[in-house]
PDB file of N, CA and C in Angstrom:
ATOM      1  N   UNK A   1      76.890 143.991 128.403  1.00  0.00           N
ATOM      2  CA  UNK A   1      77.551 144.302 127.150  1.00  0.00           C
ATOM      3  C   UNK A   1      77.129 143.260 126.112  1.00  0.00           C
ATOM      4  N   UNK A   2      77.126 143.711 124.834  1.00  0.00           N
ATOM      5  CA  UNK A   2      76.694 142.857 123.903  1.00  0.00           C
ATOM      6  C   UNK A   2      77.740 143.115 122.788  1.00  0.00           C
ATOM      7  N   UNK A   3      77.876 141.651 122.012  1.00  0.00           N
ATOM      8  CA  UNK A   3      78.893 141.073 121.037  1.00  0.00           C
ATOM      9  C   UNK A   3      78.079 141.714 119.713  1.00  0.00           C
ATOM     10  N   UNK A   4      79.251 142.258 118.947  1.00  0.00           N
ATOM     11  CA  UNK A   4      79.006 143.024 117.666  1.00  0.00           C
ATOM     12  C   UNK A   4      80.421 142.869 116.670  1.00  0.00           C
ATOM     13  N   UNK A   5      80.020 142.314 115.652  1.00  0.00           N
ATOM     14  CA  UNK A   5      80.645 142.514 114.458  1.00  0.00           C
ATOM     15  C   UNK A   5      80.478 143.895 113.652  1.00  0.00           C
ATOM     16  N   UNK A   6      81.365 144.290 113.486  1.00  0.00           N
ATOM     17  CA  UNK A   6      81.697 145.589 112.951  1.00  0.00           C
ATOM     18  C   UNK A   6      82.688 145.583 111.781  1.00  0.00           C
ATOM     19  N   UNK A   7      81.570 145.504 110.338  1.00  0.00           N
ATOM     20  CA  UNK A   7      82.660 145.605 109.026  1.00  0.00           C
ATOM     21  C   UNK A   7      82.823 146.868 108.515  1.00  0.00           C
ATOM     22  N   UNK A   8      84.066 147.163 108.297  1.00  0.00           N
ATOM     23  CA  UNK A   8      84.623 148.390 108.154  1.00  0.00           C
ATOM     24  C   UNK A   8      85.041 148.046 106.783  1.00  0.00           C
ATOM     25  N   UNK A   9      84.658 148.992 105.593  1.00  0.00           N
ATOM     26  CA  UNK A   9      85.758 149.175 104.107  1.00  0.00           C
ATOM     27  C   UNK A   9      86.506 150.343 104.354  1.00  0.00           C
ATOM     28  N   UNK A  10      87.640 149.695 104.038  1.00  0.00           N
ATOM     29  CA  UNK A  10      88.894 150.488 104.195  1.00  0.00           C
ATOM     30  C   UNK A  10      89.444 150.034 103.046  1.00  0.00           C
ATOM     31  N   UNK A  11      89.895 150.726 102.316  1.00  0.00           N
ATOM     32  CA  UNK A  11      90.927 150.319 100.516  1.00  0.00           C
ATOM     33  C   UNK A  11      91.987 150.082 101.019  1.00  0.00           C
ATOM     34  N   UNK A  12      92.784 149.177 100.630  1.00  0.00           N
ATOM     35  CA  UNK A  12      93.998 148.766 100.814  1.00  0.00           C
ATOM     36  C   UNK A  12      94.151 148.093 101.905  1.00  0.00           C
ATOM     37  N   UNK A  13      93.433 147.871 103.101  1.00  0.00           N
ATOM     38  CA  UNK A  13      94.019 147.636 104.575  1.00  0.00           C
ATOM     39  C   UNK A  13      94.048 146.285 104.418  1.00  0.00           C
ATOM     40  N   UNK A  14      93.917 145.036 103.126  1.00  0.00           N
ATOM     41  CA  UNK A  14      94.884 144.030 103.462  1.00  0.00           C
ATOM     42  C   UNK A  14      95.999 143.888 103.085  1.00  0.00           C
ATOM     43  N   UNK A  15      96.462 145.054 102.416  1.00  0.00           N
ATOM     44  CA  UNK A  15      98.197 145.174 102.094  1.00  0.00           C
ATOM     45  C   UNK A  15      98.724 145.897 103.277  1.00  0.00           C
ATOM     46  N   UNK A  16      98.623 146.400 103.831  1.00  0.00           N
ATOM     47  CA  UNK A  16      99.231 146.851 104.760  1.00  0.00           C
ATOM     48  C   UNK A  16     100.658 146.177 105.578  1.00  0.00           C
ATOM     49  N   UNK A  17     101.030 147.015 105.788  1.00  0.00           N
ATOM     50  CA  UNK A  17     102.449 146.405 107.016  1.00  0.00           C
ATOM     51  C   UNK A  17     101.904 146.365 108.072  1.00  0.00           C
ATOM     52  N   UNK A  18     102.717 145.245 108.299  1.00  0.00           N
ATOM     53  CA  UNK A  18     102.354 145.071 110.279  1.00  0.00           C
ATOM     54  C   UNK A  18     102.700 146.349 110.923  1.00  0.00           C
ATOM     55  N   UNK A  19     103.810 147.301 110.428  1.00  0.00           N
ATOM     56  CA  UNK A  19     103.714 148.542 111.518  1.00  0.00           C
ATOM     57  C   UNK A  19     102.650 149.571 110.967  1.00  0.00           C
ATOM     58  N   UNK A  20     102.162 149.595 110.108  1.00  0.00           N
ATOM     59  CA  UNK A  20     100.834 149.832 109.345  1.00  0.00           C
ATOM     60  C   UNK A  20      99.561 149.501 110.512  1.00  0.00           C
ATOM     61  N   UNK A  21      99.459 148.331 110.471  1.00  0.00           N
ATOM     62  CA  UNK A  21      98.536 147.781 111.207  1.00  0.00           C
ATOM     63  C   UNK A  21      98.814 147.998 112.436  1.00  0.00           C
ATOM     64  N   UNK A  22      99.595 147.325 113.170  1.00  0.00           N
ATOM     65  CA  UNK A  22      99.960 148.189 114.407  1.00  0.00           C
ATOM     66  C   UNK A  22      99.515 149.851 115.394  1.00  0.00           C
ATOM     67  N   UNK A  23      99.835 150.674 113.735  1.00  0.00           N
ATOM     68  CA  UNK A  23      99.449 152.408 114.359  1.00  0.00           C
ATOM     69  C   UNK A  23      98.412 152.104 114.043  1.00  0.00           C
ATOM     70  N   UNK A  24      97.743 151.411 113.076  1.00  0.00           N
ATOM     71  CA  UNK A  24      95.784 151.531 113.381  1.00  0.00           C
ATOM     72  C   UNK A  24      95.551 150.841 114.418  1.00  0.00           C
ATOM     73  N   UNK A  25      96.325 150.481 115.199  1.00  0.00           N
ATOM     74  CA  UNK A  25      95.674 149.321 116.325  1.00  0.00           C
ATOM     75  C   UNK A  25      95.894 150.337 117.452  1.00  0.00           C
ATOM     76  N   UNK A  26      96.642 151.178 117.301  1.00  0.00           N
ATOM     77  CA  UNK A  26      97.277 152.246 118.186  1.00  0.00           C
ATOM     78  C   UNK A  26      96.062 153.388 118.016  1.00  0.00           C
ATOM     79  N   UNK A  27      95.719 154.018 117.084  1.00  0.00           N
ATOM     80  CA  UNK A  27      94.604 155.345 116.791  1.00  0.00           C
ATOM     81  C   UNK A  27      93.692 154.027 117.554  1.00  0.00           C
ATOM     82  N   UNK A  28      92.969 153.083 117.051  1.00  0.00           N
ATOM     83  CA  UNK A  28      91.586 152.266 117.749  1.00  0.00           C
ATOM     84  C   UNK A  28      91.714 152.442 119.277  1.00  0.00           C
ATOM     85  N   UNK A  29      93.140 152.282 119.713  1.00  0.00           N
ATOM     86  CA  UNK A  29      92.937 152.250 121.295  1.00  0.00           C
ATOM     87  C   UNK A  29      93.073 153.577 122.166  1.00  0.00           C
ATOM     88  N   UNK A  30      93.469 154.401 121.171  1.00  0.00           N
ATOM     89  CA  UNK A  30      93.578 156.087 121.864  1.00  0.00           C
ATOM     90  C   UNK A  30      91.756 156.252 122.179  1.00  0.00           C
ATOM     91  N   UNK A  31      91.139 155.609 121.133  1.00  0.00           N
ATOM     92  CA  UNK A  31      89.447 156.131 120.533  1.00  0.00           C
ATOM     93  C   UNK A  31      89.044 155.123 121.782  1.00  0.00           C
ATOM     94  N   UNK A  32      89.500 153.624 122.266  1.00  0.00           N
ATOM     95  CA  UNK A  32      88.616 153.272 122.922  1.00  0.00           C
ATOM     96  C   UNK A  32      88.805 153.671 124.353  1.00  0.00           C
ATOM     97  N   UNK A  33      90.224 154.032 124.566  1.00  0.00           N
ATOM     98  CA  UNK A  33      90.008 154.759 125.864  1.00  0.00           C
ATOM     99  C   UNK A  33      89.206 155.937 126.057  1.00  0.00           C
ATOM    100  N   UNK A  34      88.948 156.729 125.576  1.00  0.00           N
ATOM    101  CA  UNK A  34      88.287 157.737 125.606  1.00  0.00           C
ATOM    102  C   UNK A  34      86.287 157.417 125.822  1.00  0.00           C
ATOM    103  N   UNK A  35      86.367 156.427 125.529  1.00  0.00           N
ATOM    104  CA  UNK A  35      85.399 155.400 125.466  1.00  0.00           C
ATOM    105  C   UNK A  35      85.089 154.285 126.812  1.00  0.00           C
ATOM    106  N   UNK A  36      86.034 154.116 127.291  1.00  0.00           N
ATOM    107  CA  UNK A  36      85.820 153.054 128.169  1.00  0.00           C
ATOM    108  C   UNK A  36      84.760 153.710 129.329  1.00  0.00           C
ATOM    109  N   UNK A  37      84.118 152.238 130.161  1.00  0.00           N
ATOM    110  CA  UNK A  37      84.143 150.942 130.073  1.00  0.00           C
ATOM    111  C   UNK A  37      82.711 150.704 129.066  1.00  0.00           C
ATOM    112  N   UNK A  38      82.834 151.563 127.976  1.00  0.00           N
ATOM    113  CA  UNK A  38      81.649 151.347 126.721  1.00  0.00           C
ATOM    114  C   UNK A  38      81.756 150.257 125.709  1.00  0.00           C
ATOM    115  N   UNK A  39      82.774 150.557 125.150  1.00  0.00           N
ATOM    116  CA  UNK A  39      82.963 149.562 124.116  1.00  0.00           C
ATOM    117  C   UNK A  39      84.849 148.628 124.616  1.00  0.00           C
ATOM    118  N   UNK A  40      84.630 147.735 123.900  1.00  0.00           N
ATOM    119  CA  UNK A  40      86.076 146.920 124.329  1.00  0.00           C
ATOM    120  C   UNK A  40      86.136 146.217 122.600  1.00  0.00           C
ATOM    121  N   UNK A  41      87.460 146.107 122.825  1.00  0.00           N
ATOM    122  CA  UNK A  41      87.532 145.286 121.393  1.00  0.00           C
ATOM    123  C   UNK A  41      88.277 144.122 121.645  1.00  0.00           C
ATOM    124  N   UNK A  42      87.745 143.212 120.898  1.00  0.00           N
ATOM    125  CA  UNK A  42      88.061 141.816 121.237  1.00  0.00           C
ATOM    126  C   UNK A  42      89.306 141.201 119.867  1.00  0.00           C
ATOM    127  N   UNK A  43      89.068 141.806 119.058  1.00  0.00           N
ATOM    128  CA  UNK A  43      90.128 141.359 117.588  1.00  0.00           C
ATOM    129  C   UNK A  43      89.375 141.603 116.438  1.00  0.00           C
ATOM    130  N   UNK A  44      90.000 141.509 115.469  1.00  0.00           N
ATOM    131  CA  UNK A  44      89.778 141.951 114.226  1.00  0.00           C
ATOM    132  C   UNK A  44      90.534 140.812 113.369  1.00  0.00           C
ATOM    133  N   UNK A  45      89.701 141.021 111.745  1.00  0.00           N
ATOM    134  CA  UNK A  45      90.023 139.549 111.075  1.00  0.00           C
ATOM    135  C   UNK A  45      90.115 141.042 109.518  1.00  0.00           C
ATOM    136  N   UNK A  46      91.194 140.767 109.049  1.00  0.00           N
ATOM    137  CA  UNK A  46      91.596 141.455 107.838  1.00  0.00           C
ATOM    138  C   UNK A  46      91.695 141.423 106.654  1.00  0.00           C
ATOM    139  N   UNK A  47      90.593 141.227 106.068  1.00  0.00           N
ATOM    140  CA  UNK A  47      90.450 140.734 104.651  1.00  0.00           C
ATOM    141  C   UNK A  47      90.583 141.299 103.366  1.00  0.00           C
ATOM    142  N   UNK A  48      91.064 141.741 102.404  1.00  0.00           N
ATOM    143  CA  UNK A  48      91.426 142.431 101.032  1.00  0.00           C
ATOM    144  C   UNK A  48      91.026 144.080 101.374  1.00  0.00           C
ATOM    145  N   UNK A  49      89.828 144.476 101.374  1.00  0.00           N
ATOM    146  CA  UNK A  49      89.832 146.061 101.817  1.00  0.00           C
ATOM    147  C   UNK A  49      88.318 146.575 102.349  1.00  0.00           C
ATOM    148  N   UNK A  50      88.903 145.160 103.779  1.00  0.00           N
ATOM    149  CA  UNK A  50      87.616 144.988 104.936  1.00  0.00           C
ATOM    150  C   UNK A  50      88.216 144.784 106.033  1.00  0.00           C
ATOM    151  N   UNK A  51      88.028 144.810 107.120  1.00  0.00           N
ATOM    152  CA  UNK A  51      88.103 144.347 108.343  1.00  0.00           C
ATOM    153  C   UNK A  51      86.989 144.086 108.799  1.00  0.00           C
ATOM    154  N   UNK A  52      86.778 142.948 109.752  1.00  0.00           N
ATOM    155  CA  UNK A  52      85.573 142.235 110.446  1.00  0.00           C
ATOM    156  C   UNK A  52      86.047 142.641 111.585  1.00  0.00           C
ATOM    157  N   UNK A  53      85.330 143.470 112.718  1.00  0.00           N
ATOM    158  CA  UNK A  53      85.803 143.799 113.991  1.00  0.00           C
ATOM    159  C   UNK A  53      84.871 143.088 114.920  1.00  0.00           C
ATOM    160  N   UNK A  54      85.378 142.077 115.728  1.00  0.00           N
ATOM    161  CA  UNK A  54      85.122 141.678 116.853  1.00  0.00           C
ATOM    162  C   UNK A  54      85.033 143.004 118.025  1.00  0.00           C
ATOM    163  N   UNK A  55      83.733 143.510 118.818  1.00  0.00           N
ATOM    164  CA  UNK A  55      83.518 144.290 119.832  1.00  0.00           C
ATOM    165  C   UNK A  55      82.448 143.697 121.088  1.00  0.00           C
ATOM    166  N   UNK A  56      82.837 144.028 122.238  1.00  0.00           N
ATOM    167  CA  UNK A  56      81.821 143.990 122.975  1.00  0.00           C
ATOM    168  C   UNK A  56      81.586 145.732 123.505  1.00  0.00           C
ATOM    169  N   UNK A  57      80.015 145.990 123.493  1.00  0.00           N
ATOM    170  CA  UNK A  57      79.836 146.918 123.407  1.00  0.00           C
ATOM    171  C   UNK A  57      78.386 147.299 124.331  1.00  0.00           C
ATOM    172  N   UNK A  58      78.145 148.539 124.925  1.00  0.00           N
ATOM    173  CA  UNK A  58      76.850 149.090 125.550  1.00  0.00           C
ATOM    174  C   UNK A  58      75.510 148.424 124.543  1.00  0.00           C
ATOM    175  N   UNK A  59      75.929 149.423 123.014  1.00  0.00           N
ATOM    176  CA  UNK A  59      74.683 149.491 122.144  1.00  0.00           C
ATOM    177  C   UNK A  59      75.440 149.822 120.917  1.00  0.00           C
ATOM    178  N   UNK A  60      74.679 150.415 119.660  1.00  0.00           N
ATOM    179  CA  UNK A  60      75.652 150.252 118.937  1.00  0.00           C
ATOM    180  C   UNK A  60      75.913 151.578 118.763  1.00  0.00           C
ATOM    181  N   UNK A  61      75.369 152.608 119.102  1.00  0.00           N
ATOM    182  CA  UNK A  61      75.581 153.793 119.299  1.00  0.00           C
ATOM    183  C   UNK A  61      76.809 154.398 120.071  1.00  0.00           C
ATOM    184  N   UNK A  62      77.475 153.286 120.421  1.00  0.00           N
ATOM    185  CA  UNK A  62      79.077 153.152 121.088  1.00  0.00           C
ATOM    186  C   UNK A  62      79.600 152.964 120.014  1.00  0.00           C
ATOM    187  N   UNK A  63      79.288 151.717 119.250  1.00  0.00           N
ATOM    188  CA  UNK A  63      80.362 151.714 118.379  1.00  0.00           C
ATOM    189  C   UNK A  63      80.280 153.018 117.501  1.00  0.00           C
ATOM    190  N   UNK A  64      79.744 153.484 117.316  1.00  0.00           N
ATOM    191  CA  UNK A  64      79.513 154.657 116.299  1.00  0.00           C
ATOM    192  C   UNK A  64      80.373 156.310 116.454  1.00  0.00           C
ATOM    193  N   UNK A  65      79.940 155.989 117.980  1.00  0.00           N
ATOM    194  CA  UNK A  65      81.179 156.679 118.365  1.00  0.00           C
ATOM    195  C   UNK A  65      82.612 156.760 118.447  1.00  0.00           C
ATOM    196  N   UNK A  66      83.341 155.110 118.617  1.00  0.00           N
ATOM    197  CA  UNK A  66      84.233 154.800 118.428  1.00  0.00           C
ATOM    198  C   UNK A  66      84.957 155.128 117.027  1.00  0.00           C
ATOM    199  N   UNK A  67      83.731 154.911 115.832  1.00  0.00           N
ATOM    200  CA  UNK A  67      83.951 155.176 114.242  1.00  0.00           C
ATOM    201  C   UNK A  67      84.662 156.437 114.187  1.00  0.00           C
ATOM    202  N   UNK A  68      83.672 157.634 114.710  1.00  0.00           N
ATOM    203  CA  UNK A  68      83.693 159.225 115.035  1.00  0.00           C
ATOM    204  C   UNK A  68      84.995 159.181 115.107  1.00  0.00           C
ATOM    205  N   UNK A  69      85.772 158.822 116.521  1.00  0.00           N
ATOM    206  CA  UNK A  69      86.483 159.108 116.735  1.00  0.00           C
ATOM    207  C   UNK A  69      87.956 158.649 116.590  1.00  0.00           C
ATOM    208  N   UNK A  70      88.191 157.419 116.286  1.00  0.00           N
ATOM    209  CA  UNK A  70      88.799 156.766 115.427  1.00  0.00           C
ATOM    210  C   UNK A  70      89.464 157.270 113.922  1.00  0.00           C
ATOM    211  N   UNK A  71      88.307 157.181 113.281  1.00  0.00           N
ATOM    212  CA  UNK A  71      88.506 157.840 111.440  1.00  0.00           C
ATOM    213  C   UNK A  71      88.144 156.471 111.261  1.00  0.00           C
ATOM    214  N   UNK A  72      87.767 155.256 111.470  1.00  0.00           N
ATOM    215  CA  UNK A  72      87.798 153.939 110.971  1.00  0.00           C
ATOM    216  C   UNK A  72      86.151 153.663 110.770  1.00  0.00           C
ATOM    217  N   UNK A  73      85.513 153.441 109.410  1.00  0.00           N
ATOM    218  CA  UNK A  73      84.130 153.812 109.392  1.00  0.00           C
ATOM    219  C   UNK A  73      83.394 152.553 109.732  1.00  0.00           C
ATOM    220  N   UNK A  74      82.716 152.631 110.324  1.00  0.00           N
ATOM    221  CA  UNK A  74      82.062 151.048 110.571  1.00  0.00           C
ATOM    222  C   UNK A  74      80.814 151.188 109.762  1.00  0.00           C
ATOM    223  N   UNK A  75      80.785 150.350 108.860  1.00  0.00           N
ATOM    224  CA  UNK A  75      80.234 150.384 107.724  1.00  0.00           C
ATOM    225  C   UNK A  75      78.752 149.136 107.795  1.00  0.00           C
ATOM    226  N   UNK A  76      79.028 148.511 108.516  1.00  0.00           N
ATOM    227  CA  UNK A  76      77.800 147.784 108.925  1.00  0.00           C
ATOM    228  C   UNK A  76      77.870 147.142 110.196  1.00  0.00           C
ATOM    229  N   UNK A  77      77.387 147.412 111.414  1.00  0.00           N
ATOM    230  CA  UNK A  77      77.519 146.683 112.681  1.00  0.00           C
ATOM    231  C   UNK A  77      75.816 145.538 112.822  1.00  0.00           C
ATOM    232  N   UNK A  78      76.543 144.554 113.003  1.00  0.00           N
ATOM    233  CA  UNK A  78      75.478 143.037 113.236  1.00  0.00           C
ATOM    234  C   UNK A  78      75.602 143.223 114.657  1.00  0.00           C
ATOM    235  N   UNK A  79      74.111 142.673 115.469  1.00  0.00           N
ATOM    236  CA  UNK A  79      74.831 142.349 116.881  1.00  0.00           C
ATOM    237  C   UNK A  79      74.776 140.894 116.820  1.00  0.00           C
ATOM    238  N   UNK A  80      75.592 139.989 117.539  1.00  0.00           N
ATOM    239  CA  UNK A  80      75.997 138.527 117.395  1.00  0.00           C
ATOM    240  C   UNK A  80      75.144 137.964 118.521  1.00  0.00           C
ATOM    241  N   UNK A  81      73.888 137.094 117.801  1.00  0.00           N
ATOM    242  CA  UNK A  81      73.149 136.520 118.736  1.00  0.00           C
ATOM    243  C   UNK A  81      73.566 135.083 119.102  1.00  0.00           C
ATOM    244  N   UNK A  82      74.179 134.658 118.363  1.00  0.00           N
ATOM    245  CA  UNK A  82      75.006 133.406 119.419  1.00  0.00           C
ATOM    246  C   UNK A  82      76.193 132.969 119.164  1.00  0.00           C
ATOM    247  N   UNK A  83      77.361 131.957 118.849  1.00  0.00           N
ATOM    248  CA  UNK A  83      78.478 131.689 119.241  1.00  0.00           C
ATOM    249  C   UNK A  83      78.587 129.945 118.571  1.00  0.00           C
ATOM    250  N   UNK A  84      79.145 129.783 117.863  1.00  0.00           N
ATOM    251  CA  UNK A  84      79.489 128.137 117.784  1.00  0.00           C
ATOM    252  C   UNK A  84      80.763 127.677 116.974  1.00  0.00           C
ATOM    253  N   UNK A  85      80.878 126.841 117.062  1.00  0.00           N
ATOM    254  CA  UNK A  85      82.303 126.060 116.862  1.00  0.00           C
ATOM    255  C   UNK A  85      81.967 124.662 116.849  1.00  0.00           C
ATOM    256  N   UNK A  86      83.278 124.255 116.391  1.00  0.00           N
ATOM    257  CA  UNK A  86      83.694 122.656 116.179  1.00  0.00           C
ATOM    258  C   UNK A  86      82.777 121.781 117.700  1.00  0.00           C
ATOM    259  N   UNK A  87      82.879 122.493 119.018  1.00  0.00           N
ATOM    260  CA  UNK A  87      82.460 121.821 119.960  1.00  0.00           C
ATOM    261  C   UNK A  87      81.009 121.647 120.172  1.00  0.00           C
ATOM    262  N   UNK A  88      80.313 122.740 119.505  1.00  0.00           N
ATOM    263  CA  UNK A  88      79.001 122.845 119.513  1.00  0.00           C
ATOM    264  C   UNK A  88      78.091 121.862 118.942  1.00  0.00           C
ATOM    265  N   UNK A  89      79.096 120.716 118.545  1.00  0.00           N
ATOM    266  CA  UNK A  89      78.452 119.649 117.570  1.00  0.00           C
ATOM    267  C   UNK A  89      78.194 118.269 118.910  1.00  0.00           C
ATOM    268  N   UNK A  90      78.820 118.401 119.370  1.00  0.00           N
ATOM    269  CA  UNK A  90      79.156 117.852 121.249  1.00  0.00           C
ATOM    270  C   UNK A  90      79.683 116.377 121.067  1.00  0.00           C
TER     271      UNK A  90
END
């Protein structure tokens, strides 16, 4: 499986309510079961009228499907070639 960022525009989805957010977290996981063991989602980061989706995934032709079936458009998928942080400095 390979790590993919998945930015989605969505209008409005950083106003949203947490039970807002919630039933989209609810439709994402109806879509990824239907999906499994293809794509997995790892978290999402919610910004003005974006989401950054953390996925591990087959290819990206999973995630695309997930989009399909979802309603949530993934509007540009990166695949994430490496990983670093505060520790990576050693």
């Amino acid at each position: 499986m390979k790590r993919y960022v998945i930015e989605r525009d969505i209008v409005g989805v950083g106003a949203l309510s947490d039970e807002e957010l919630a039933g989209a977290a609810k439709t994402s996981n109806a879509a990824l079961s239907e999906l499994a063991p293809q794509v997995q989602w790892e978290h999402s980061y919610v910004a003005g009228d974006k989401t950054f989706c953390i996925y591990l995934a087959e290819d990206e032709d999973a995630i695309r499907r997930h989009a399909e079936i979802s309603g949530f458009p993934a509007t540009k998928i990166t695949p994430v070639s490496g990983i670093i942080d505060p520790t990576t400095a050693g």
